[in-house]
N, C-alpha and C. Protein backbone atom coordinates (compact mmCIF):
# COMPACT_ATOMS: atom_id res chain seq x y z
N UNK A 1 -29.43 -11.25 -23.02
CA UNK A 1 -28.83 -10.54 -21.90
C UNK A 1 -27.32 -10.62 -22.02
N UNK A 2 -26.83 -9.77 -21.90
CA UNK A 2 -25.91 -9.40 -21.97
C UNK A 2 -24.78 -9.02 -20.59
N UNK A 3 -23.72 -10.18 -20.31
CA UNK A 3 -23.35 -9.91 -18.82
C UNK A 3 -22.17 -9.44 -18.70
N UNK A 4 -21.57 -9.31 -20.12
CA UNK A 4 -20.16 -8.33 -19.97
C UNK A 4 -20.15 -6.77 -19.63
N UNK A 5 -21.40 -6.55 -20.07
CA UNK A 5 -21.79 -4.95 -19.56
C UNK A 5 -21.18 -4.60 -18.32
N UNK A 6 -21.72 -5.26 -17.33
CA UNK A 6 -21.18 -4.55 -15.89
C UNK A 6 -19.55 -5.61 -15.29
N UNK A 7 -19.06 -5.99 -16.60
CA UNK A 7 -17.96 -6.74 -16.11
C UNK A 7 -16.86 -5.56 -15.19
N UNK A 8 -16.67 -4.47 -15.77
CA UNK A 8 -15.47 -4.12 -15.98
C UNK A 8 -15.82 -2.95 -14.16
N UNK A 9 -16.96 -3.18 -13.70
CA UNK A 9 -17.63 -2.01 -13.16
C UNK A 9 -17.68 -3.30 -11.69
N UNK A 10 -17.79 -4.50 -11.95
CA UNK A 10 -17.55 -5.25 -10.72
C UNK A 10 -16.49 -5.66 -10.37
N UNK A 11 -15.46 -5.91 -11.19
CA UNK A 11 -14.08 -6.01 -10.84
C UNK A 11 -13.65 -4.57 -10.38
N UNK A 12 -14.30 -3.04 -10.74
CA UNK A 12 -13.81 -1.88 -9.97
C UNK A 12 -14.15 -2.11 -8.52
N UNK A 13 -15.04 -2.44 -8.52
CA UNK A 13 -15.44 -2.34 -6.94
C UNK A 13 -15.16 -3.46 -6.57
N UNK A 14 -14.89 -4.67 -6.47
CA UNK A 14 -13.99 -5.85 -5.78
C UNK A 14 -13.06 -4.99 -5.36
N UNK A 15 -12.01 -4.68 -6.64
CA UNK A 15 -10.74 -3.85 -6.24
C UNK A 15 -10.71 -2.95 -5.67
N UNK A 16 -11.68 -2.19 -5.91
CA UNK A 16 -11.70 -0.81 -4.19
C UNK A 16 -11.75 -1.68 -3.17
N UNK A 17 -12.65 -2.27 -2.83
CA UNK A 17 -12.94 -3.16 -1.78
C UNK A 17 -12.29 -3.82 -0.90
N UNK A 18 -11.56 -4.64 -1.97
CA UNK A 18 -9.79 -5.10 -1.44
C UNK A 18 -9.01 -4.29 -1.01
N UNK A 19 -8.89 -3.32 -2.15
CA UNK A 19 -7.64 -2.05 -1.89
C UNK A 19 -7.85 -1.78 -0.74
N UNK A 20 -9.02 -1.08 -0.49
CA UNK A 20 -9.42 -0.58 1.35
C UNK A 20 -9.09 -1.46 1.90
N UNK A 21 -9.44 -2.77 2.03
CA UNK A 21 -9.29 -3.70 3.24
C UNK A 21 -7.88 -3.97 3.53
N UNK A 22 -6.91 -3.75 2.51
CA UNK A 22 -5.67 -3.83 2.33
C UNK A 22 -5.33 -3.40 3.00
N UNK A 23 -5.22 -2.03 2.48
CA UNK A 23 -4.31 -0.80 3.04
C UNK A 23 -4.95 -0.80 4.47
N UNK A 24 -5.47 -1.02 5.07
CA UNK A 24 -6.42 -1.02 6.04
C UNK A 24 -5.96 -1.93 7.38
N UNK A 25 -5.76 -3.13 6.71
CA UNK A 25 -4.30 -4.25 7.74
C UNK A 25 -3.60 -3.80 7.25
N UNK A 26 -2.21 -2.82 6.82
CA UNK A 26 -0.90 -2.27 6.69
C UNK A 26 -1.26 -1.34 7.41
N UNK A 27 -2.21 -0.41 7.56
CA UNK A 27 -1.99 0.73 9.08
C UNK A 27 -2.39 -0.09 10.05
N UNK A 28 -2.81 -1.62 10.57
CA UNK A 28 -3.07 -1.84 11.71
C UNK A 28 -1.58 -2.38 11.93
N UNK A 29 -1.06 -3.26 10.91
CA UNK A 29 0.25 -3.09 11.19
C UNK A 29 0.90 -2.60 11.38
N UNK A 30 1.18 -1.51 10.95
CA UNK A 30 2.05 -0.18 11.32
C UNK A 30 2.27 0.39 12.53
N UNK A 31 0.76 0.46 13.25
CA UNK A 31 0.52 0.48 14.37
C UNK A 31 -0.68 1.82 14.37
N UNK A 32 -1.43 1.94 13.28
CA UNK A 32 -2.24 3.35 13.11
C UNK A 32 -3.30 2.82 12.89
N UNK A 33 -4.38 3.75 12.13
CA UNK A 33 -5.81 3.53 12.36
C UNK A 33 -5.94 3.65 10.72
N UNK A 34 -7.32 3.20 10.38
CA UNK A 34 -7.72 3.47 8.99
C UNK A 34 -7.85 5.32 8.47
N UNK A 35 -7.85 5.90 10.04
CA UNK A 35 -8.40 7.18 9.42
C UNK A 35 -6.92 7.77 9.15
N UNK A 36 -5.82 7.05 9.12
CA UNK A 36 -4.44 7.96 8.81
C UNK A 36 -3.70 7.65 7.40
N UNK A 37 -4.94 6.46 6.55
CA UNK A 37 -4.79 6.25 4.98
C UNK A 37 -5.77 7.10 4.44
N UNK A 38 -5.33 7.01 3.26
CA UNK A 38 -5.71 7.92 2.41
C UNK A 38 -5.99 6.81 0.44
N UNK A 39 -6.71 6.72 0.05
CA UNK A 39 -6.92 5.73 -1.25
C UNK A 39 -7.61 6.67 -2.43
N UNK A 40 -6.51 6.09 -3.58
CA UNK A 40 -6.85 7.30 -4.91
C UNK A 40 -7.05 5.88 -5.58
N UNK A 41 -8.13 5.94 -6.60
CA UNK A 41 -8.58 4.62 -7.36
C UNK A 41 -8.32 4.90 -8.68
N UNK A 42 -7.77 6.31 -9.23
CA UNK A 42 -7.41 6.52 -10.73
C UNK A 42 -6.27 5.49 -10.95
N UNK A 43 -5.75 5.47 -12.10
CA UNK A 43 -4.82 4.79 -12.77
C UNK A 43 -3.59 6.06 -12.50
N UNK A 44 -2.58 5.54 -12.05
CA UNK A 44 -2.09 4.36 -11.45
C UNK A 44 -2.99 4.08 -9.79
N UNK A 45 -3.48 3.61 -9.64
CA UNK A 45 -4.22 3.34 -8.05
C UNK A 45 -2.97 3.25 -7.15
N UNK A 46 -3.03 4.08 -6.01
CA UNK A 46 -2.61 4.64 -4.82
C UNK A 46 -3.09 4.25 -3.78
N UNK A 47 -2.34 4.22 -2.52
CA UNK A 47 -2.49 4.38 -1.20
C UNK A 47 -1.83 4.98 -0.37
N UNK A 48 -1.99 6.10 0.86
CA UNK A 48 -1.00 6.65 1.41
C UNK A 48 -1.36 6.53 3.33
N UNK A 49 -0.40 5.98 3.80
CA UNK A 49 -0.91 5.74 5.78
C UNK A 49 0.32 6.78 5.98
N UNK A 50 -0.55 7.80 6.52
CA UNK A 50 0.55 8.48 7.61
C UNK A 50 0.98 7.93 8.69
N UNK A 51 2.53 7.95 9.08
CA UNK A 51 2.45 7.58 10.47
C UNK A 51 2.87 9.04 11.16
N UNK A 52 2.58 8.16 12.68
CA UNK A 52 3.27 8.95 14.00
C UNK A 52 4.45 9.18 14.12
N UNK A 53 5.46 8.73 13.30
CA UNK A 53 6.83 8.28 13.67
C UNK A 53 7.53 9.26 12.75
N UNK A 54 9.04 9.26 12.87
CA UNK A 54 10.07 9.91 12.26
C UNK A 54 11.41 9.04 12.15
N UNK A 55 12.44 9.13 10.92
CA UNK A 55 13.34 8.65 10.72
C UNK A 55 14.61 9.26 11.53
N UNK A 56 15.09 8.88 12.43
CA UNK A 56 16.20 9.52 13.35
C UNK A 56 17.06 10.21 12.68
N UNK A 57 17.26 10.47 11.43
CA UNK A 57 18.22 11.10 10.45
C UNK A 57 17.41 12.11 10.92
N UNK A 58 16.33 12.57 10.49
CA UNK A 58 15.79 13.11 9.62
C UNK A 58 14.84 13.38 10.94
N UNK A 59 14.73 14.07 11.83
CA UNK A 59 13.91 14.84 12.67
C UNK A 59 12.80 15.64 12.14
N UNK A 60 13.13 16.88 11.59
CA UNK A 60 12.24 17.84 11.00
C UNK A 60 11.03 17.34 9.90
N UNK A 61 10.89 16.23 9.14
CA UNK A 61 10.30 15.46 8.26
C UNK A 61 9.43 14.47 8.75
N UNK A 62 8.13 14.29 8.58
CA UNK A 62 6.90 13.47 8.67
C UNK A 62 7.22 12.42 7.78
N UNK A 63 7.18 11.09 8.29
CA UNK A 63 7.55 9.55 7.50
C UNK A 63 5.65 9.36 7.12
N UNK A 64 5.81 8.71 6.14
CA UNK A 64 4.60 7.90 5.47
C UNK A 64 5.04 6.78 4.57
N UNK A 65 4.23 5.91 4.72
CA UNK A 65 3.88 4.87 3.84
C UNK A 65 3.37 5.44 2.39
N UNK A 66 3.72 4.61 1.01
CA UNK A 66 3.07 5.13 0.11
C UNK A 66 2.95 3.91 -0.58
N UNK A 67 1.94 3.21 -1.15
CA UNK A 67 1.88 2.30 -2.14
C UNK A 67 1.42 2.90 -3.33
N UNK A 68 1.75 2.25 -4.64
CA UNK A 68 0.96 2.23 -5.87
C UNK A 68 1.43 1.10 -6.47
N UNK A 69 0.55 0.88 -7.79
CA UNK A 69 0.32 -0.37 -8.49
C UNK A 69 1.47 -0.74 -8.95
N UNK A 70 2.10 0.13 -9.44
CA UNK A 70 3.57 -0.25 -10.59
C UNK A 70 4.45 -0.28 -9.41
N UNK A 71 4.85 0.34 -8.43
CA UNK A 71 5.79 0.30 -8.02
C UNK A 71 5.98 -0.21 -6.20
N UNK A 72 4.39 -0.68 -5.91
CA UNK A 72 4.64 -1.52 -4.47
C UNK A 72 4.62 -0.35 -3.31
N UNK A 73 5.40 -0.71 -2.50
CA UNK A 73 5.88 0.42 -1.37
C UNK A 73 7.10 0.85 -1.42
N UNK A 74 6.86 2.66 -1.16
CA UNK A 74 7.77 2.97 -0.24
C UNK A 74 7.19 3.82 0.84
N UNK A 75 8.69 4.01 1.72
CA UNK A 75 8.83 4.93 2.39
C UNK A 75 8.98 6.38 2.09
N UNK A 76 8.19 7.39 2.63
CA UNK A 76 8.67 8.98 2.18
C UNK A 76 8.66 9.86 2.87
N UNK A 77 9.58 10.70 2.96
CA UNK A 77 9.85 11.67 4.25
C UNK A 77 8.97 13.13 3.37
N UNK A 78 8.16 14.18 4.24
CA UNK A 78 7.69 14.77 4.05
C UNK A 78 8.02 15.86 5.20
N UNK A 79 8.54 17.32 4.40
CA UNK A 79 9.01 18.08 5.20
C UNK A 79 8.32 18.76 6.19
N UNK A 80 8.55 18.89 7.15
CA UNK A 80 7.46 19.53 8.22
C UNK A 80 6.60 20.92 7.83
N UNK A 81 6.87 21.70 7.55
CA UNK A 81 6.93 23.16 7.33
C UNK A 81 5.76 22.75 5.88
N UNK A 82 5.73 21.27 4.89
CA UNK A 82 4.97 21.38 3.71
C UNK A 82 5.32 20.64 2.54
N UNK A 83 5.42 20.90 1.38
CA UNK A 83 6.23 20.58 0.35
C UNK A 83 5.95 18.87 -0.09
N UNK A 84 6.73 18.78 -0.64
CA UNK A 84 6.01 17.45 -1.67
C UNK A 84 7.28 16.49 -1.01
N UNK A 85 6.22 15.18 -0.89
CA UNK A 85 7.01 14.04 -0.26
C UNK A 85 8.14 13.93 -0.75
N UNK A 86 9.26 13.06 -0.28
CA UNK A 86 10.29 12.68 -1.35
C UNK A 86 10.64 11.23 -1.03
N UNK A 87 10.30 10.12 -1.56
CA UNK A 87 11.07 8.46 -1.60
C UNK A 87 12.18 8.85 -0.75
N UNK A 88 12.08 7.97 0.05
CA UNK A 88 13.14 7.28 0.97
C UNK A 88 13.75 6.11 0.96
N UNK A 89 13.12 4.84 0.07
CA UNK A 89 13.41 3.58 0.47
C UNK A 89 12.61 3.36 -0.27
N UNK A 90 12.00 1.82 -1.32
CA UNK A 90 11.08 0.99 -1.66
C UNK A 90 11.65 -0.28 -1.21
N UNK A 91 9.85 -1.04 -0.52
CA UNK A 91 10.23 -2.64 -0.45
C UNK A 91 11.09 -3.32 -1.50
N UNK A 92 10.59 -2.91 -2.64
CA UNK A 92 11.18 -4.38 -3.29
C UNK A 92 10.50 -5.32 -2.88
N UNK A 93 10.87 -6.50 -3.67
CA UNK A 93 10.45 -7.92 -3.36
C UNK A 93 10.28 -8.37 -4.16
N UNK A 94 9.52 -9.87 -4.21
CA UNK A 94 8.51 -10.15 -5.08
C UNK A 94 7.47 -9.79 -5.79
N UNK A 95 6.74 -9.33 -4.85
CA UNK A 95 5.11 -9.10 -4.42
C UNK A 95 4.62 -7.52 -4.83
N UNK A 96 3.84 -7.20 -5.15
CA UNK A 96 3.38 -5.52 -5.63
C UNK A 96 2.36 -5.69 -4.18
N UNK A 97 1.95 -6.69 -3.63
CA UNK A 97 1.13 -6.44 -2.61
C UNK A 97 1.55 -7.71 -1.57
N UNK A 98 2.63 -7.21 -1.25
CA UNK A 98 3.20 -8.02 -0.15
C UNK A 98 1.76 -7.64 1.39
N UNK A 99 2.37 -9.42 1.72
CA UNK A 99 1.64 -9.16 3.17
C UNK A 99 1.74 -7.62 4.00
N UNK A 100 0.95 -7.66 4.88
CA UNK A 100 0.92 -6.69 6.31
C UNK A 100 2.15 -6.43 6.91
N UNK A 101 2.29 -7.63 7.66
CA UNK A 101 4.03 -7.64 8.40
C UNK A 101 5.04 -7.42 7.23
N UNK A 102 5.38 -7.62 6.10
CA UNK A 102 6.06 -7.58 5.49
C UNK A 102 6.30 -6.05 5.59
N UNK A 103 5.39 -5.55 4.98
CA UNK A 103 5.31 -3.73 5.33
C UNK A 103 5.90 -3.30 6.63
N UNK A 104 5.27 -4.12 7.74
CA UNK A 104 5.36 -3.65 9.16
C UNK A 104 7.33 -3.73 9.52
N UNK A 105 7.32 -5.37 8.86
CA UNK A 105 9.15 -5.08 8.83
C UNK A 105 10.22 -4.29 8.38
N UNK A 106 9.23 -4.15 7.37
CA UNK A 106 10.02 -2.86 6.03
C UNK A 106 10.28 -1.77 7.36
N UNK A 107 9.30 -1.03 7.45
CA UNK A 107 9.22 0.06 8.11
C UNK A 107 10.16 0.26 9.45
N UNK A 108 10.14 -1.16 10.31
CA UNK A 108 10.84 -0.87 11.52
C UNK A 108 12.52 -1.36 11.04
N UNK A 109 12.77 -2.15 9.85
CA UNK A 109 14.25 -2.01 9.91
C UNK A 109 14.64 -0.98 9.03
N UNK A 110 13.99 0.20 8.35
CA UNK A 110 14.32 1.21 7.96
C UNK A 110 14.45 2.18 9.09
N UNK A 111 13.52 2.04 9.72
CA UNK A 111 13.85 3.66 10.93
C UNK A 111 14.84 2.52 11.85
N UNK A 112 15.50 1.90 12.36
CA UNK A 112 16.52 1.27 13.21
C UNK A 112 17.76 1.24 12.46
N UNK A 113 17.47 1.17 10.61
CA UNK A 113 18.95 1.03 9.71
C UNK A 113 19.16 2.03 8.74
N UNK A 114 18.17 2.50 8.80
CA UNK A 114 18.31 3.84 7.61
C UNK A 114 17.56 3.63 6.88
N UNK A 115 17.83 4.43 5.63
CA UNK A 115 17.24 4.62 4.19
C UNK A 115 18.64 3.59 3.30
N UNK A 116 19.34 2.49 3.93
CA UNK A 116 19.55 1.90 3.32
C UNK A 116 19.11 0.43 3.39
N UNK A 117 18.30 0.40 4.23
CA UNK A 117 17.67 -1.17 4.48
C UNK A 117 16.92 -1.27 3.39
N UNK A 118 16.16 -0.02 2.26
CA UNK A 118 15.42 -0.48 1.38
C UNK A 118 16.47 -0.50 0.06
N UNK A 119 15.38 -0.06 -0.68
CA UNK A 119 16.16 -0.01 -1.99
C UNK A 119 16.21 1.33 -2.37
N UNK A 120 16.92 2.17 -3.19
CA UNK A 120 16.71 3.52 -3.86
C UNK A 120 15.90 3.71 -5.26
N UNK A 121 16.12 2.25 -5.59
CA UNK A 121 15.32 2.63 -7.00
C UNK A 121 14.16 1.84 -6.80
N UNK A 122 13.44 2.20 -7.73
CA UNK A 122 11.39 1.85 -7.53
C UNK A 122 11.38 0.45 -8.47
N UNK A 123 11.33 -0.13 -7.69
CA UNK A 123 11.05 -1.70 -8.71
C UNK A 123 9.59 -1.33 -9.47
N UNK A 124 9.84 -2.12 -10.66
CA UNK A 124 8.64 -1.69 -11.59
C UNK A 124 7.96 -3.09 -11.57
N UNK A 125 6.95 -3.87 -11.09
CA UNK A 125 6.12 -5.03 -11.04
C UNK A 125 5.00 -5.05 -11.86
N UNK A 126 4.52 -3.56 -12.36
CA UNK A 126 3.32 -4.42 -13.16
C UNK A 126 3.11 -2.97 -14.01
N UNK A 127 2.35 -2.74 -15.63
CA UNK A 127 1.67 -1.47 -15.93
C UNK A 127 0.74 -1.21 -14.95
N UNK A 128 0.09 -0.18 -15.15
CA UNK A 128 -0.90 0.55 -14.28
C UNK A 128 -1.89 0.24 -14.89
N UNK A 129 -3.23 0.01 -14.21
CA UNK A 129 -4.61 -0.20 -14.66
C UNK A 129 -4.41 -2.01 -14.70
N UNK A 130 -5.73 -2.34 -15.54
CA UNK A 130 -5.71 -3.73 -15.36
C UNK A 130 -5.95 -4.68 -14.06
N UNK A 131 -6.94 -3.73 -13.18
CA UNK A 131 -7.04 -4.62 -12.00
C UNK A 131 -7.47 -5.46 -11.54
N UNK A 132 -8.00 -6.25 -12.68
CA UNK A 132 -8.34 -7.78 -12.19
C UNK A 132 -7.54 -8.39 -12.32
N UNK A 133 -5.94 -8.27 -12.32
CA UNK A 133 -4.76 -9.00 -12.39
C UNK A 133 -4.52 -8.50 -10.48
N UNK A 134 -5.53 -7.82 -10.21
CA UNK A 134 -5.08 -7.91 -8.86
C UNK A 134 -5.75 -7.83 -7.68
N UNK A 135 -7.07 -8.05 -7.84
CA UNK A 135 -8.62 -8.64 -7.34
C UNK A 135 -8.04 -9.76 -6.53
N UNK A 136 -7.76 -10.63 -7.22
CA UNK A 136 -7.70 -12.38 -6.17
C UNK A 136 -6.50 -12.25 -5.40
N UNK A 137 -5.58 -10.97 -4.81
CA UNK A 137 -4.50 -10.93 -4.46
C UNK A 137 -5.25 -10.03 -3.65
N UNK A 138 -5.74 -9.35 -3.14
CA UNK A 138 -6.37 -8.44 -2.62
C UNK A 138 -7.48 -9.37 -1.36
N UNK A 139 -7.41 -8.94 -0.05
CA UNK A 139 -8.84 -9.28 1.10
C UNK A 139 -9.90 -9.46 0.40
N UNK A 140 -11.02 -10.16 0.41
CA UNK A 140 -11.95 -10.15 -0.02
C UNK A 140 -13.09 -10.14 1.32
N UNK A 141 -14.56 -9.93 0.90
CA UNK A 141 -15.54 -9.62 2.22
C UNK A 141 -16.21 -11.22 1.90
N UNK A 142 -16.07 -11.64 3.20
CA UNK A 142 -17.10 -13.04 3.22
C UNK A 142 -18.46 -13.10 3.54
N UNK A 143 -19.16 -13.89 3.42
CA UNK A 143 -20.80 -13.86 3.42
C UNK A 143 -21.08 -13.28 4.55
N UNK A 144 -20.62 -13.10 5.76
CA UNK A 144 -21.13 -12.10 6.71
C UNK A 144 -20.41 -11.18 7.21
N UNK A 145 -19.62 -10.33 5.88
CA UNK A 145 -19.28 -9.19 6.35
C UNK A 145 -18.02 -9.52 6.86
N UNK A 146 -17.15 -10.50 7.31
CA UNK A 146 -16.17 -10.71 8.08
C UNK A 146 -14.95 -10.44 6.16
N UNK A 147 -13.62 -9.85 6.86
CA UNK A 147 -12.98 -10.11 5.74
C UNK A 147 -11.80 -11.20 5.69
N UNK A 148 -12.28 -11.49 4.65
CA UNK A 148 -11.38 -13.22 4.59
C UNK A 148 -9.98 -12.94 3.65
N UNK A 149 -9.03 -13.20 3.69
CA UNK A 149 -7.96 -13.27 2.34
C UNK A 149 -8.53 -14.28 1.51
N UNK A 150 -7.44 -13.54 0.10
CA UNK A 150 -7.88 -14.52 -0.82
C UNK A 150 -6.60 -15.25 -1.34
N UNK A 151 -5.36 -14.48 -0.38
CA UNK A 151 -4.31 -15.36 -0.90
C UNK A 151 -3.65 -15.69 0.37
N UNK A 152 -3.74 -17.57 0.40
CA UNK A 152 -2.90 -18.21 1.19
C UNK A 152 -1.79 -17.39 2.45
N UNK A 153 -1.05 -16.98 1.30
CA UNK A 153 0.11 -15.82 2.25
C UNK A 153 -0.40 -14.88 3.77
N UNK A 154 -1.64 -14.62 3.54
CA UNK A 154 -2.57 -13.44 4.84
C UNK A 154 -2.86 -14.48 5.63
């Protein structure tokens, strides 16, 4: 028997699993619901939470959250009328999957300080793919369904 077969196919679904539960506390933080993310699992793996809110510069433009693997979070203003998002800000940090609040802070001292409380350029933290380098960093589901972290930090 052979148990590397379905190795690569259970670490996918841990990592969806996580990913959802993730992104999932960053819109409760935010202050939104799960149904205003959005999760792409190709390489580079994505996440996107719309919010309710707007950057006081910037009236006419829909704000969102955007994560991906290589480059963490940012912020992106999306023009009302349509058209393709455009970066506003990235966390930065340490972390490619910083806590909840961390996000939640990002977000409220950018709309109170601008698009200069973040950064302009996209910190690069990791290649794309390879996601069992990011499974044990990710929520995990505990024996009854409740979701537990798996890193100290949550």
């Amino acid at each position: 028997m052979n148990t590397l077969i379905g190795f690569g196919k259970d670490i996918e679904y841990h990592f969806a699993r996580g990913l959802r539960a993730y992104l999932s506390r960053v819109a409760r933080a935010v202050g939104v619901g799960f149904e205003s993310c959005s999760l792409d699992l190709d390489v580079p793996a994505s996440g996107y939470v719309a919010l309710d809110r707007t950057v006081p510069d910037l009236p006419g433009h829909d704000l969102a959250l955007v994560w991906d693997e290589v480059h963490g979070w940012s912020a992106v203003v999306e023009p009302a009328g349509g058209g393709a998002a455009k970066p506003l800000a990235y966390l930065g940090g340490p972390e490619v999957l910083p806590p909840p609040r961390a996000v939640a802070r990002f977000l409220e001292v950018l709309r109170a300080a601008g698009p200069g409380a973040g950064s302009f350029r996209p910190p690069v933290f990791r290649a794309a793919g390879h996601h069992e380098d990011l499974v044990d960093w990710l929520p995990a589901t505990g024996p009854e369904g409740l979701l537990r972290p798996s890193s100290p930090a949550w």
